[in-house]
Protein backbone atom coordinates (compact mmCIF):
# COMPACT_ATOMS: atom_id res chain seq x y z
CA UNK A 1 0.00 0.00 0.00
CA UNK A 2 2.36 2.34 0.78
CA UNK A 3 4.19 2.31 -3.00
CA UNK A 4 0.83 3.44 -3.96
CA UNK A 5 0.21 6.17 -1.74
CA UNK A 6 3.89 7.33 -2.68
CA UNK A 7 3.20 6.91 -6.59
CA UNK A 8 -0.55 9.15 -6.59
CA UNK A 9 1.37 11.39 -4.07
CA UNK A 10 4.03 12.23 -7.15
CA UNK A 11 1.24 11.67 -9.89
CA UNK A 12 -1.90 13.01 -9.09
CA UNK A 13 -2.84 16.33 -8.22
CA UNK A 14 -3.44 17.14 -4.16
CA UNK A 15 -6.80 17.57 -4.64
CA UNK A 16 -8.16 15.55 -2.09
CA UNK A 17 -5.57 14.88 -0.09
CA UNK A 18 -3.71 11.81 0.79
CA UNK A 19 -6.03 8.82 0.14
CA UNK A 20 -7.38 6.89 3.08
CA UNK A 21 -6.90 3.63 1.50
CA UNK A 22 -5.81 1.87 -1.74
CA UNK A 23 -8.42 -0.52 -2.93
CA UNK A 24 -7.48 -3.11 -4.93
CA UNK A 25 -10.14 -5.03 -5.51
CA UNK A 26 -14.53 -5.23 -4.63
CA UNK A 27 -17.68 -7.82 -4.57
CA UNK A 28 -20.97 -6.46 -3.64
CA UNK A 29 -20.80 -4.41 -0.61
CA UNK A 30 -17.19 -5.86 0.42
CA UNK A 31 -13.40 -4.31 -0.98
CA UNK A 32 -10.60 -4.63 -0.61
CA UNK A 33 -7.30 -2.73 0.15
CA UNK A 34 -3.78 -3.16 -1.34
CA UNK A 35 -2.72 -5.34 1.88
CA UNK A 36 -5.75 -7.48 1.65
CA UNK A 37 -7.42 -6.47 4.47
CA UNK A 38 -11.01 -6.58 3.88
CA UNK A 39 -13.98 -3.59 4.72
CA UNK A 40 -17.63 -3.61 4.40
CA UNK A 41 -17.98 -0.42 1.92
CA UNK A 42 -20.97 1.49 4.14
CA UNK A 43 -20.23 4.80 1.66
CA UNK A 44 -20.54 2.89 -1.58
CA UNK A 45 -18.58 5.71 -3.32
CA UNK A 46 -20.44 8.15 -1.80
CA UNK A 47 -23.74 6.59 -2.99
CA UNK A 48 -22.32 5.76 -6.21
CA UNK A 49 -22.42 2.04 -6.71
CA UNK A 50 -26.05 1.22 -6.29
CA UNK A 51 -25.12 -2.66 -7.31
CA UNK A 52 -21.89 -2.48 -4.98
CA UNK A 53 -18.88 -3.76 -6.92
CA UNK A 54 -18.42 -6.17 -9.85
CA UNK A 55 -22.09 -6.86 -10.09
CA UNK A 56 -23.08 -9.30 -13.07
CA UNK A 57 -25.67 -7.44 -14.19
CA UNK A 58 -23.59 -4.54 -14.38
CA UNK A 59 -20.11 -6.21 -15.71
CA UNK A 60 -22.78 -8.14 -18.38
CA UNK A 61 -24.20 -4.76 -19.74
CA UNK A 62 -20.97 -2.91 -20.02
CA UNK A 63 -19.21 -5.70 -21.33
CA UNK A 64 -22.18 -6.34 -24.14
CA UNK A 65 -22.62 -2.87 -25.33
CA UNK A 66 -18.87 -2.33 -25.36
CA UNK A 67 -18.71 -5.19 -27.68
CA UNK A 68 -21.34 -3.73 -29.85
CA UNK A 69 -20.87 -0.13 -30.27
CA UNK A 70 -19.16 2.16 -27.83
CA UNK A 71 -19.20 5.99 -29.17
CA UNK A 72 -20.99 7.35 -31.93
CA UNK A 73 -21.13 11.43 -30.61
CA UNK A 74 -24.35 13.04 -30.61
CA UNK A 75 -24.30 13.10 -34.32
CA UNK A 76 -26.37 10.10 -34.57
CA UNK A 77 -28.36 8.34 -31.62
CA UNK A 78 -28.55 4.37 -30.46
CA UNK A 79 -31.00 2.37 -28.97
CA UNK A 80 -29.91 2.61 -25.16
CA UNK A 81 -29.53 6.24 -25.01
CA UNK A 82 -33.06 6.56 -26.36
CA UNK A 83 -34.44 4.10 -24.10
CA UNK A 84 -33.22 5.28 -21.13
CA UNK A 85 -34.43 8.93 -21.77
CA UNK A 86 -37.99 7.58 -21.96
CA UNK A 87 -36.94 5.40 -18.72
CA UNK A 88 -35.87 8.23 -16.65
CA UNK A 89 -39.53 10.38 -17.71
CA UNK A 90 -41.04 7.37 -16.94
CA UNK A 91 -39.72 7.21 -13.47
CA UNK A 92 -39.58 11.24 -13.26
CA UNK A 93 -43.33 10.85 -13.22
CA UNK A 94 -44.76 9.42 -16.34
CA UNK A 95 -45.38 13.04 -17.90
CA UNK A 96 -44.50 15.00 -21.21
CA UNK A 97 -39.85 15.66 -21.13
CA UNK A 98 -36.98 15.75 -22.49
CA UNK A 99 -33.35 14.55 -20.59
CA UNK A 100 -29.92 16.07 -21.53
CA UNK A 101 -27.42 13.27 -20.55
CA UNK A 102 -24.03 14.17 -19.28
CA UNK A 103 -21.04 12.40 -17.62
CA UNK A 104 -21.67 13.65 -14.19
CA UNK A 105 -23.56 15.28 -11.33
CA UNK A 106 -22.21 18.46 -11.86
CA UNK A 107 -22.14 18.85 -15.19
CA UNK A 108 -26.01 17.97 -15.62
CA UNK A 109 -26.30 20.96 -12.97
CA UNK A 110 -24.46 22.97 -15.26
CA UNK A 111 -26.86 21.72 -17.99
CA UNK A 112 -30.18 22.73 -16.04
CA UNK A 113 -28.20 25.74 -14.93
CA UNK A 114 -28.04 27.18 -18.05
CA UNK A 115 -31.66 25.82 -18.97
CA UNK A 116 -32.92 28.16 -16.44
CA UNK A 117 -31.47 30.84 -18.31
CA UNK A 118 -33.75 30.30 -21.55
CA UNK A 119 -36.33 31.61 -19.44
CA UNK A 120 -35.17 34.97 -20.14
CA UNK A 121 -34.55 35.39 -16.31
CA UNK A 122 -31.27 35.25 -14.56
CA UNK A 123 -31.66 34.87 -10.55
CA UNK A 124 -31.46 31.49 -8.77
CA UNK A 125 -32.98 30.98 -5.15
CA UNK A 126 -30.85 28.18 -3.83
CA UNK A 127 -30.84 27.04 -0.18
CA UNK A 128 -27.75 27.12 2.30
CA UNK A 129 -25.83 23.72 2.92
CA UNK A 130 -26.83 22.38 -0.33
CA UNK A 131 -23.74 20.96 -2.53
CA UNK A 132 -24.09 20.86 -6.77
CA UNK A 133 -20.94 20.52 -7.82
CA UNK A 134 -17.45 22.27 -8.53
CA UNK A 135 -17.89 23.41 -12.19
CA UNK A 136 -17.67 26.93 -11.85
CA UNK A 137 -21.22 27.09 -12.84
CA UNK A 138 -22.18 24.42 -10.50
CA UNK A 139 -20.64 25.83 -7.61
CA UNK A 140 -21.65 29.61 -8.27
CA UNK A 141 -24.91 27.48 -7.03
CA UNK A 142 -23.29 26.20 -3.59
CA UNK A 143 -23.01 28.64 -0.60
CA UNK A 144 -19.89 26.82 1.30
CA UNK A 145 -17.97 29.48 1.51
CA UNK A 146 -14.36 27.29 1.69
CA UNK A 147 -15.37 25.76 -2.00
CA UNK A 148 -16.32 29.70 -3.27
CA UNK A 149 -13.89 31.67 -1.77
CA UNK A 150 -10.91 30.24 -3.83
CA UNK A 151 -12.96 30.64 -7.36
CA UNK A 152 -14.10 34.08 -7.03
CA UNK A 153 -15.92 35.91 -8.63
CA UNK A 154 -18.19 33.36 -10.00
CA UNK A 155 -21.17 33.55 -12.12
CA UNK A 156 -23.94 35.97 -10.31
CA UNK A 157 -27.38 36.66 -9.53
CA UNK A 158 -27.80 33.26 -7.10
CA UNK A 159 -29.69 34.38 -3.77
CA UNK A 160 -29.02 31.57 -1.20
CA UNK A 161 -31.97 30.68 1.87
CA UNK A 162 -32.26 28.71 4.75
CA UNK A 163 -32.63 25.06 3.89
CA UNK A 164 -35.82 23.93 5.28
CA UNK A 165 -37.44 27.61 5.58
CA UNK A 166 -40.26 27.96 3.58
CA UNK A 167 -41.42 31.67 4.46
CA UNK A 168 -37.74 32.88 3.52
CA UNK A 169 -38.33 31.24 0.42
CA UNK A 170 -41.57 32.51 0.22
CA UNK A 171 -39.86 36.16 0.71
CA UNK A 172 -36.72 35.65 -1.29
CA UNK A 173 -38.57 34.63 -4.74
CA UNK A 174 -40.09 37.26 -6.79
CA UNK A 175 -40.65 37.29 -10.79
CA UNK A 176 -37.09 37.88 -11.45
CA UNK A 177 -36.55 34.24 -10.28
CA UNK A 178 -35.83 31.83 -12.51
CA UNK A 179 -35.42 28.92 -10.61
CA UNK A 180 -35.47 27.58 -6.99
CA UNK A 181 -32.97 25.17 -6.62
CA UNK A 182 -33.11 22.35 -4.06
CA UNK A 183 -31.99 18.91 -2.86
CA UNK A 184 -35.12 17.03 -1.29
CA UNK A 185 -32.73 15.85 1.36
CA UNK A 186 -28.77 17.50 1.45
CA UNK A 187 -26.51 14.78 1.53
CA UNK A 188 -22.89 16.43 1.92
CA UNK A 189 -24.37 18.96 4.86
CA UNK A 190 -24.72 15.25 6.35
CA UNK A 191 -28.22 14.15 5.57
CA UNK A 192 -30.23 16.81 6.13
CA UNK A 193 -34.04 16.37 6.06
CA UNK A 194 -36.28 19.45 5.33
CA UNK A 195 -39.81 19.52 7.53
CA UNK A 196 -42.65 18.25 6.26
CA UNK A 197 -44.56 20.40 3.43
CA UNK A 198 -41.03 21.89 2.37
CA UNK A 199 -40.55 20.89 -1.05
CA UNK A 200 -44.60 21.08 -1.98
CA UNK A 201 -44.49 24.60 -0.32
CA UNK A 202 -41.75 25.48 -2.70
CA UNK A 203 -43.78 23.96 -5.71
CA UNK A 204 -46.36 26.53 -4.66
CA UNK A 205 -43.97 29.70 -4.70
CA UNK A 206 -42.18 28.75 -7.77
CA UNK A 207 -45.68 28.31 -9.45
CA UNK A 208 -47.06 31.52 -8.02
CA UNK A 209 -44.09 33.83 -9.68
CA UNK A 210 -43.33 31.81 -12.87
CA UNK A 211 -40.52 30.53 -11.65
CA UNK A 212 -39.27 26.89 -12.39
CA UNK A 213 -39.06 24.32 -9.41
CA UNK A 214 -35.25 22.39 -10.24
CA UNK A 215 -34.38 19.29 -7.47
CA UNK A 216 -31.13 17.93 -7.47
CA UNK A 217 -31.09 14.36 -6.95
CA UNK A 218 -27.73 13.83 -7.80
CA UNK A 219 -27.74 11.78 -4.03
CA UNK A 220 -31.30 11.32 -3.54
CA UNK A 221 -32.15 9.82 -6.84
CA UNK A 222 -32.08 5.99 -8.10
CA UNK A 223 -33.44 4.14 -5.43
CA UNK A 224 -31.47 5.95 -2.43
CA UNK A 225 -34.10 6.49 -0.20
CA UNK A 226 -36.14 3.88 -1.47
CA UNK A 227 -38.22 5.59 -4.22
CA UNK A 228 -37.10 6.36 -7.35
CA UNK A 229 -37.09 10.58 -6.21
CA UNK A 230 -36.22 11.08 -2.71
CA UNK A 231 -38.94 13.98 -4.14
CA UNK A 232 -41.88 12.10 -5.11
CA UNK A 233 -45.35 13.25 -4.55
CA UNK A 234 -43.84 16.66 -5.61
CA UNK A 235 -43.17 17.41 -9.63
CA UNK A 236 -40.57 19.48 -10.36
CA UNK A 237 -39.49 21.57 -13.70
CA UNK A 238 -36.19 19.91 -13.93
CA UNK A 239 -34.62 17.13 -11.89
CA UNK A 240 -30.85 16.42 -11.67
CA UNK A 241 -29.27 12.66 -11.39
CA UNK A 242 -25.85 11.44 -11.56
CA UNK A 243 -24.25 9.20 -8.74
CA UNK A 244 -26.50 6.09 -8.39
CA UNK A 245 -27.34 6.15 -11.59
CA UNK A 246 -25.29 3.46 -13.58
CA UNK A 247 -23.85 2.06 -10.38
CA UNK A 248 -20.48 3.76 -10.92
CA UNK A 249 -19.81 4.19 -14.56
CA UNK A 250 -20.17 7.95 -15.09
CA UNK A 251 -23.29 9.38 -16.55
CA UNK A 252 -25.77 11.89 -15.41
CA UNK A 253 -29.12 13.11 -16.24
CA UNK A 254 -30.95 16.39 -16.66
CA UNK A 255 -34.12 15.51 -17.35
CA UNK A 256 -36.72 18.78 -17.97
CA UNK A 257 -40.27 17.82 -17.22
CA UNK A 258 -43.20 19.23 -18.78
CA UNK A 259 -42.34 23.08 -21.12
CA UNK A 260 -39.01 23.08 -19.06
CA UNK A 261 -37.93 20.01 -21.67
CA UNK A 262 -38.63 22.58 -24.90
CA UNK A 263 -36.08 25.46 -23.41
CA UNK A 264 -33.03 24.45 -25.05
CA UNK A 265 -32.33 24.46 -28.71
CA UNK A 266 -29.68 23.21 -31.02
CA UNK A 267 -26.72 24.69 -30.35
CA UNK A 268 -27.30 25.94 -26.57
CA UNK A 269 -25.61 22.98 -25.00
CA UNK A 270 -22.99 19.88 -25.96
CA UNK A 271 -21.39 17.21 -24.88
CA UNK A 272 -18.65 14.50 -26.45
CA UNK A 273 -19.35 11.61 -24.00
CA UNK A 274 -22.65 12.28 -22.25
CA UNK A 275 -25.72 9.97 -23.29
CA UNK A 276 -22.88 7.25 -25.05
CA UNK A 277 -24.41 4.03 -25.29
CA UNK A 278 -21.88 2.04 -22.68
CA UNK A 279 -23.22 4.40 -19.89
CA UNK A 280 -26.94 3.88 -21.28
CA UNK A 281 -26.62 0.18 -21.12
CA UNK A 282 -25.17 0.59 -17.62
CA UNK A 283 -27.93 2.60 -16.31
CA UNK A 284 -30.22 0.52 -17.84
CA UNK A 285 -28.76 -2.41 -16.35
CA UNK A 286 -29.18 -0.57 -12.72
CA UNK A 287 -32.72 0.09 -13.46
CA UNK A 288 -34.02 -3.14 -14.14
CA UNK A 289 -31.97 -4.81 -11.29
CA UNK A 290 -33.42 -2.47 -8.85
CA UNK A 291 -36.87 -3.14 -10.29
CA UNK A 292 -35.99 -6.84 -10.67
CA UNK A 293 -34.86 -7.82 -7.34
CA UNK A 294 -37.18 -5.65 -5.31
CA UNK A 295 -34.18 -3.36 -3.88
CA UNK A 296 -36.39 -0.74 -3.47
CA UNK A 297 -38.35 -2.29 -0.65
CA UNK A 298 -35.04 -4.22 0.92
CA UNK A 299 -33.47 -0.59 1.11
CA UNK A 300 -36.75 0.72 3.23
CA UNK A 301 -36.28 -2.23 5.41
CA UNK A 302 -33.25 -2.31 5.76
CA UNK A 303 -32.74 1.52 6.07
CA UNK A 304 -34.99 1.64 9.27
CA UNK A 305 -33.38 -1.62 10.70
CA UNK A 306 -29.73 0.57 10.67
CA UNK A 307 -31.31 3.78 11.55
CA UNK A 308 -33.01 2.11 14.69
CA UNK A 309 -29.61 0.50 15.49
CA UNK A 310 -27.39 3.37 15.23
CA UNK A 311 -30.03 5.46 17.46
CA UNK A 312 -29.94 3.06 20.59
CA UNK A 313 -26.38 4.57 21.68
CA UNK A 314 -26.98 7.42 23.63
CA UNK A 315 -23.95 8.77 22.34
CA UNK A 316 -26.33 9.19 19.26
CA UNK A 317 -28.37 12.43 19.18
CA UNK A 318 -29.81 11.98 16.70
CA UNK A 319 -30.61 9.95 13.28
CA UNK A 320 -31.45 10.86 10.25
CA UNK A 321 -32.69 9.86 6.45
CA UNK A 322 -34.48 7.18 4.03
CA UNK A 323 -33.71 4.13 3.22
CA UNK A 324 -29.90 3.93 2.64
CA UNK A 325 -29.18 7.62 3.22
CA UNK A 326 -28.28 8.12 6.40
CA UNK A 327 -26.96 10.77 8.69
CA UNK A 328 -26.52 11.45 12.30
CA UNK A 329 -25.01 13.83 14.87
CA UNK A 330 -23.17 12.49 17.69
CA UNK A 331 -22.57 14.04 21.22
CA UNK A 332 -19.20 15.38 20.41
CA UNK A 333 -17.36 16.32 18.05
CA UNK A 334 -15.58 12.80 17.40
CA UNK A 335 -16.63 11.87 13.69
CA UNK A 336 -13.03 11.88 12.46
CA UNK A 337 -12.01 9.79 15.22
CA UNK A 338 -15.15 7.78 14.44
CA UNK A 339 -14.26 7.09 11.05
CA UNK A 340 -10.53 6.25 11.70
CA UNK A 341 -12.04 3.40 14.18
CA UNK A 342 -14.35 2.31 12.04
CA UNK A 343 -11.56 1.57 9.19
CA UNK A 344 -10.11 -0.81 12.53
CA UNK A 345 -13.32 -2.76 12.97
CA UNK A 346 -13.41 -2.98 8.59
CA UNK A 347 -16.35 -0.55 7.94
CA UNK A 348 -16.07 2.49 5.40
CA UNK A 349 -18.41 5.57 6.37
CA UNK A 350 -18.04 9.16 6.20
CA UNK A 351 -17.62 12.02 8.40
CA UNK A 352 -18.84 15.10 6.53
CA UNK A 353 -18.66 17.87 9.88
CA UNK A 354 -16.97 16.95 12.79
CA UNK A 355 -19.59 15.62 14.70
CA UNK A 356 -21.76 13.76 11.73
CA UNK A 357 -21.54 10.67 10.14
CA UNK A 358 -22.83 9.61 6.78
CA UNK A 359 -24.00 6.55 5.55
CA UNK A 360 -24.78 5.23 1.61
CA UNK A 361 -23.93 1.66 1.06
CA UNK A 362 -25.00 0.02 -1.75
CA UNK A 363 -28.17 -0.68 -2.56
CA UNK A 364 -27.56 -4.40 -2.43
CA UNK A 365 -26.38 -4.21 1.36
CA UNK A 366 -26.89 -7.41 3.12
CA UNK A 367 -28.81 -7.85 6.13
CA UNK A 368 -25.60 -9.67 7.24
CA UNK A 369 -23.47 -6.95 6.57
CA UNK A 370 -25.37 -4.40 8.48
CA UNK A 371 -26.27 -6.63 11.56
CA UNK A 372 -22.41 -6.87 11.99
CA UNK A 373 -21.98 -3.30 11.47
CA UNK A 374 -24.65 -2.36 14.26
CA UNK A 375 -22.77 -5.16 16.30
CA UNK A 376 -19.41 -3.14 15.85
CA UNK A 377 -21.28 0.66 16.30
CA UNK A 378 -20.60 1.07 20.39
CA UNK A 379 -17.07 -0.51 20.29
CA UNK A 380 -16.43 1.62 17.16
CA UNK A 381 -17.68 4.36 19.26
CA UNK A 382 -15.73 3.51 22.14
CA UNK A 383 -12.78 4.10 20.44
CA UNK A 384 -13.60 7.25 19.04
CA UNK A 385 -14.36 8.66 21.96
CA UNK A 386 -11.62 7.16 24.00
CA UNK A 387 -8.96 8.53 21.26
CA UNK A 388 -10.56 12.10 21.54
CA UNK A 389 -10.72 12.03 24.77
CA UNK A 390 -14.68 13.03 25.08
């Protein structure tokens, strides 16, 4: 392991910092590292790999398609890419569209980004904590100030709100707003939940000033939470998706529902790679599997099981999410130290602010896996605390 960390450390760009681990090698929910130690991957690539790792589905798709035709550019079109457009309106909500593909999260929030700008209006009401990306476009639209400050001055006219505050929505958007921009639940701000009402209160606003309603389910999306939309019951304009989505072959979706699908035109926006039919097949392949093997309902079963687990330590204050996207806060600020003992006991999870932990395992978690997990939780805990000294 520690050849590799020395050859990224004089190859890559210190973008992210030394790496935690190097990985070698992954089955379902399990990897491993360049020792052979083994871990139970609780972050699944920051809820990336839907199918966990080297799932036959997924390796049969891939491997098919890539064996057919790989690129064509968006000269011409192919059967997957067309099918999984009308897929992805079909699970958007059954209704009139059109979906942009891209290669990424943030780049099909740059897509809607500039979609919102066909409406002839230029201000975005975004809410505080919420992460879209690091495009410069993308992150004009996120209100950390430690991911701004560096990039200044970035594109304009973005007014950012409370998360979770519906009357300072209510008071920020007027009919200069083009768009309110929200994440049904913020995942990087460590699973944040928004009160009940929230998201249909800002379908209201946005419809009372002309304004389009855009949710990012980069996170949310594909099953996450259990649903399809971490949103659903509430229709948006546009809808962002990227992660989950082809269980960690890059692709991403900006799918315009309704007149918001008509706003671009030839020529307004590109792309060399997105919508090529290896990623389509992949999605596809994610899709079906979900749908196939009833992961939907295992991850709403499952989801609560964990949730109800992590919650019985007192050191716990509280628990957050759906299904497998889950955040909590602990008594102290001890989630470094938590993750650093978790990697001991052979768990991946995240620690987004120093005193919350975030969880998005595959979709395809066992019931195995996360029994010995909750097992693990107060020694893991323990630890933490003992090495911090709380």
């Amino acid at each position: 392991m520690t050849d590799l960390h020395e050859r990224y450390a004089a190859s890559l760009m210190n973008t992210f910092g030394p790496p935690k681990l190097a990985l070698v090698r992954g089955a379902g929910a399990h990897v491993w590292d360049a020792d052979g130690r083994e871990y139970v991957d609780l972050l699944g690539g920051i809820a990336v790999n839907a199918l966990g790792h080297a799932h036959p589905a997924l390796v049969e798709a891939v491997t098919t398609q890539l064996q057919t035709l790989g690129h064509v550019s968006n000269f011409f079109t192919t059967g997957p890419q067309v099918e999984l457009a009308e897929k992805l309106l079909e699970l958007a909500g059954g209704g009139p569209g059109h979906v942009f593909l891209t290669n990424s999260g943030t780049e099909a929030n740059e897509a809607a980004f500039k979609l919102t700008r066909r409406t002839g209006r230029t201000e975005v009401v975004v809410a505080e904590g919420g992460f879209h990306g690091r495009t410069m476009g993308a992150l004009a639209l996120t209100s950390k100030e430690a991911y701004r400050a560096p990039f200044e001055p970035l594109p304009g006219d973005v007014v950012f709100v409370p998360y979770g505050d519906a009357q300072a929505l209510a008071v920020a958007v007027s009919e200069r707003t083009a768009a309110i921009l929200l994440e049904p639940m913020q995942g990087e701000a460590g699973v944040v939940v928004p009160p009940e009402g929230y998201l249909a209160a800002a379908r209201a606003i946005a419809d009372e000033h002309g304004a389009l309603l855009w949710f990012d389910e980069v996170q949310t999306g594909m099953g996450r939470t259990g649903r399809w939309l971490a949103s659903e019951g509430v229709t948006p304009d546009i809808v962002t998706l990227a992660k989950g989505l082809a269980g960690g072959f890059p692709i991403g979706a900006c799918v315009g529902l309704g007149a918001a699908g008509e706003l671009f035109e030839p020529g307004n926006h590109g792309t060399t790679f997105g919508g090529n039919p290896v990623a389509c097949a992949a999605a596809l392949a994610v899709i079906r599997t979900i749908e196939d093997d009833g992961l939907l309902e295992h991850v709403t079963v499952l989801g609560q099981k964990i949730r109800d687990g992590l919650a019985a330590d007192p050191r716990v204050t509280e628990v957050r999410g759906e299904g497998l996207l889950i955040g909590l806060d602990l008594s102290a600020d001890v989630s470094a130290h938590v993750f650093a003992a978790a990697l001991e006991h052979g768990f991946i999870l995240n620690n987004p602010t120093p005193n919350r932990v975030r969880l998005a395992p595959p979709l395809v978690l066992t019931s195995d896996d996360a029994e010995a997990f909750l097992a693990a939780w107060p020694a893991i805990l323990d630890a933490a605390y003992a090495q911090a000294g709380s």
